[in-house]
N, C-alpha and C. Protein backbone atom coordinates (compact mmCIF):
# COMPACT_ATOMS: atom_id res chain seq x y z
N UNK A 1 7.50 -22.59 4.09
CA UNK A 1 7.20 -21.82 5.28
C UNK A 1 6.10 -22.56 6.03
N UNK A 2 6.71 -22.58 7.17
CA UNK A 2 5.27 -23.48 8.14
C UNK A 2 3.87 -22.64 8.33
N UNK A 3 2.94 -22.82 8.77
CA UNK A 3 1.99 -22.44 8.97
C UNK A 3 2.23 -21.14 9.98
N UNK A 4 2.65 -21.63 11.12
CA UNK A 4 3.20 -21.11 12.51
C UNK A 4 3.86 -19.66 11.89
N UNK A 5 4.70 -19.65 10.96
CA UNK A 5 5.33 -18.67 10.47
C UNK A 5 4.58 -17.80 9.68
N UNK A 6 3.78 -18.24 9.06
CA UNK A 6 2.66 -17.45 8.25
C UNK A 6 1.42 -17.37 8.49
N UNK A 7 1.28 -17.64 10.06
CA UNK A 7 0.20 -16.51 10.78
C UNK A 7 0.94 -15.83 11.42
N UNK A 8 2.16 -16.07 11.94
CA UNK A 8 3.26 -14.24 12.02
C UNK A 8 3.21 -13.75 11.59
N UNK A 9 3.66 -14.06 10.16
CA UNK A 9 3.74 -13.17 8.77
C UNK A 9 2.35 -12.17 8.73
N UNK A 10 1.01 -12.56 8.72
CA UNK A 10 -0.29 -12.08 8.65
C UNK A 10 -0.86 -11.10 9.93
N UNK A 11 -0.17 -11.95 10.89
CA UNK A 11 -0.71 -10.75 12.05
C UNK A 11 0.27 -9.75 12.22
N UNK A 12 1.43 -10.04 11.77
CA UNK A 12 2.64 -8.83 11.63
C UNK A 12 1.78 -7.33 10.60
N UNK A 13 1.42 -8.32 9.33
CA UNK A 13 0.87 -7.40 8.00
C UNK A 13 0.31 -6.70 8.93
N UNK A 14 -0.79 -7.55 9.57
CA UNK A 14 -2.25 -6.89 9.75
C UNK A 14 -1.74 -5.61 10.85
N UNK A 15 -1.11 -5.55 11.84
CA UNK A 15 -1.03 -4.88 12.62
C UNK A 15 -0.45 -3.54 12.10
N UNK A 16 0.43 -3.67 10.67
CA UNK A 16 1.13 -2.65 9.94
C UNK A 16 0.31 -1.87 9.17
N UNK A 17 -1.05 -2.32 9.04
CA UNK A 17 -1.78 -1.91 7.93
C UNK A 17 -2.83 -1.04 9.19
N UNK A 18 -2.57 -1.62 10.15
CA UNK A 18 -4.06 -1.31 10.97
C UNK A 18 -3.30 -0.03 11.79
N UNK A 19 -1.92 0.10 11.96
CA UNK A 19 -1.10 1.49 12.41
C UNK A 19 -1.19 2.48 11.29
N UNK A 20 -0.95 2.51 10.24
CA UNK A 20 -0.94 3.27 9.29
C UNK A 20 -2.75 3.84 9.22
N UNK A 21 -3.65 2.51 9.31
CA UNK A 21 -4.77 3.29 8.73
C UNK A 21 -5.08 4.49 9.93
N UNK A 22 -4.72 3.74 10.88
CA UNK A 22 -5.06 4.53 12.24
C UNK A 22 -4.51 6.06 12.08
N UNK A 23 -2.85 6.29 12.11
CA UNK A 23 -2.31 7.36 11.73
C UNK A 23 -2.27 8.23 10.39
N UNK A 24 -2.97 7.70 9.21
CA UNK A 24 -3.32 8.26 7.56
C UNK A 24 -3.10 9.56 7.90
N UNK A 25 -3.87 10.23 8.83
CA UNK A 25 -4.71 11.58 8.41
C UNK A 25 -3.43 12.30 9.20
N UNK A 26 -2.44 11.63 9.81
CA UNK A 26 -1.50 12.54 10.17
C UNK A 26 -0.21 12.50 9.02
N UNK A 27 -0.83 11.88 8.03
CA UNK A 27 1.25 11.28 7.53
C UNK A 27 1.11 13.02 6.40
N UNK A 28 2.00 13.34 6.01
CA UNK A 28 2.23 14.39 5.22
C UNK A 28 2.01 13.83 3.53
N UNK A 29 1.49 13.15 3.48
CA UNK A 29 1.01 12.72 2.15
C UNK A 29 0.03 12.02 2.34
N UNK A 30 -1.04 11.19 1.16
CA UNK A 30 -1.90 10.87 0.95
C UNK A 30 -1.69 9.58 0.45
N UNK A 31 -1.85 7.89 1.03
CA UNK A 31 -1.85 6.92 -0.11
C UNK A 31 -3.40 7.14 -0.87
N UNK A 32 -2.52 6.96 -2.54
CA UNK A 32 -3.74 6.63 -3.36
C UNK A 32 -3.62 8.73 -3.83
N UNK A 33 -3.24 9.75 -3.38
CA UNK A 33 -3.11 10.78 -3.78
C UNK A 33 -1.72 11.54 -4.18
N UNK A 34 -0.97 10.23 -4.47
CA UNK A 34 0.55 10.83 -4.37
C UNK A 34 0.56 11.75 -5.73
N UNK A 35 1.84 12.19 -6.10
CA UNK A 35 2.38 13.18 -6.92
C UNK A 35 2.64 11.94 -8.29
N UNK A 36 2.36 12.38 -9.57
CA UNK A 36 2.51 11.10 -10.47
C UNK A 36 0.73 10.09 -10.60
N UNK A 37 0.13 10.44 -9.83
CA UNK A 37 -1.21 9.68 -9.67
C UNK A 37 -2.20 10.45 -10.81
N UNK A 38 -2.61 9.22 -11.91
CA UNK A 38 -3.29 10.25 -12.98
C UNK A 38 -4.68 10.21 -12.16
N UNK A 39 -5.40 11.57 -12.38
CA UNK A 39 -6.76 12.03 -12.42
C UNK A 39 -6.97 12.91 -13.21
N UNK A 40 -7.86 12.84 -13.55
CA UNK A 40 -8.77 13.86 -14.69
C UNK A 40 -10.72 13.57 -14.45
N UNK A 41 -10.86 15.02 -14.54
CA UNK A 41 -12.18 15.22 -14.01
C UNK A 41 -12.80 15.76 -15.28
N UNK A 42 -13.55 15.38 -16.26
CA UNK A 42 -14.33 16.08 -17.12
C UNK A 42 -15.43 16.77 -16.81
N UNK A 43 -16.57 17.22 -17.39
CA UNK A 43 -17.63 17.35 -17.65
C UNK A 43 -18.77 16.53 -16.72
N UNK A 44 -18.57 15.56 -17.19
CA UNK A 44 -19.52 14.01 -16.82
C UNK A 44 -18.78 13.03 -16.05
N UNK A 45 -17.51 13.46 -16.18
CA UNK A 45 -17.25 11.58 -15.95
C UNK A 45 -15.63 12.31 -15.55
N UNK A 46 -14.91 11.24 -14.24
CA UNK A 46 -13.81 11.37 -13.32
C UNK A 46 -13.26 9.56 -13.77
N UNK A 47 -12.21 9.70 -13.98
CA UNK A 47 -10.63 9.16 -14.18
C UNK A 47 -9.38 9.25 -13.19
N UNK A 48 -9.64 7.81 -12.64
CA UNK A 48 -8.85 7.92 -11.48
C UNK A 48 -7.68 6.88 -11.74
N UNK A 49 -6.38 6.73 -11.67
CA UNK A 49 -5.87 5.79 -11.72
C UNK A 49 -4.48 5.72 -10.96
N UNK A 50 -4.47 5.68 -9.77
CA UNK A 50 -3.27 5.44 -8.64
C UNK A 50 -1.60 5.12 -9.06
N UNK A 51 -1.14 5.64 -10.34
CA UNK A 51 0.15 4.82 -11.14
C UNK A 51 1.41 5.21 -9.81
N UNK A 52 1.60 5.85 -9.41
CA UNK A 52 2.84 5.84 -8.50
C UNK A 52 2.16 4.68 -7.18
N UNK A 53 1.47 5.26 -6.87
CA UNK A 53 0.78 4.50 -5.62
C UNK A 53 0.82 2.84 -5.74
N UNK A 54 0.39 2.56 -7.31
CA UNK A 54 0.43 1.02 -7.48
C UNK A 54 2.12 0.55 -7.45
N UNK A 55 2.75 1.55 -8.19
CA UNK A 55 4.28 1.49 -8.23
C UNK A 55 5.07 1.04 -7.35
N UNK A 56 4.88 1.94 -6.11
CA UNK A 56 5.27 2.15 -4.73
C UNK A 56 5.19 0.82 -3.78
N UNK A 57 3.80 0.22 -3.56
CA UNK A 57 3.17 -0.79 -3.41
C UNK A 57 3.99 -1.95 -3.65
N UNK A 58 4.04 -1.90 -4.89
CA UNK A 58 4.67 -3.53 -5.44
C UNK A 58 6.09 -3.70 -5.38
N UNK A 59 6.73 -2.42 -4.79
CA UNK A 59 8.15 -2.64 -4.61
C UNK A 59 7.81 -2.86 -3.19
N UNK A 60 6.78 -2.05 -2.26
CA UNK A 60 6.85 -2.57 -0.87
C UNK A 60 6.75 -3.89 -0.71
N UNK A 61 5.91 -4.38 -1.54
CA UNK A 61 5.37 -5.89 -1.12
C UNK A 61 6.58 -6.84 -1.65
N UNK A 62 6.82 -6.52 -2.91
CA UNK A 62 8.33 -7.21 -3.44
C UNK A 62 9.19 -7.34 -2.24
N UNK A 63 9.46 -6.11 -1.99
CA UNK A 63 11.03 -6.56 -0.73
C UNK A 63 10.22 -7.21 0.48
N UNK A 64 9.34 -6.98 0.67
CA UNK A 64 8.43 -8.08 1.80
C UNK A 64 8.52 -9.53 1.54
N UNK A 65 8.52 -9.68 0.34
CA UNK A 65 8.50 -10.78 0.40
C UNK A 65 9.78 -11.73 0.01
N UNK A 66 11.31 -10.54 -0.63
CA UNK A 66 12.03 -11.36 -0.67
C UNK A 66 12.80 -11.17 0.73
N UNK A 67 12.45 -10.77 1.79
CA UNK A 67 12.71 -10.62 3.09
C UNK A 67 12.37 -12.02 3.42
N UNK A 68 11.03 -12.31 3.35
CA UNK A 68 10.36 -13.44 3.79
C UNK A 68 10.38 -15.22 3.11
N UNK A 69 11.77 -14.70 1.76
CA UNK A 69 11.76 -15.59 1.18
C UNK A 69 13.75 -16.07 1.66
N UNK A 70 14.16 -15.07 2.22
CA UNK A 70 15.29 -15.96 2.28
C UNK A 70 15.63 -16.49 3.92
């Protein structure tokens, strides 16, 4: 991939990431609060760990990139 193509690629990302952050507080869900996301709050001490969210993610970025790979 040329260079030329992968500052497309980056200002494409960036502009996708920078619509979403913009619109978050309207989407009907939460990234990072989905359904499947372990938390646990004790006493002392909070346990956070994003497992669908990371899930979700790496299939987005997967097909991103075999988009970008053929």
């Amino acid at each position: 991939m040329g260079l030329g193509r992968l500052l497309i690629a980056a200002g494409l990302l960036l502009i996708i990431v920078g619509v979403l952050i913009d619109f978050a507080g309207r989407l009907p869900f939460r990234i990072g609060r989905l359904p499947g996301d372990i938390y646990f709050h004790g006493k002392h001490t909070t346990f956070y760990f994003p497992l669908v969210t990371c899930i979700l993610l790496s299939v987005l970025f997967s097909l991103v990139m075999w988009i970008f790979r053929r």
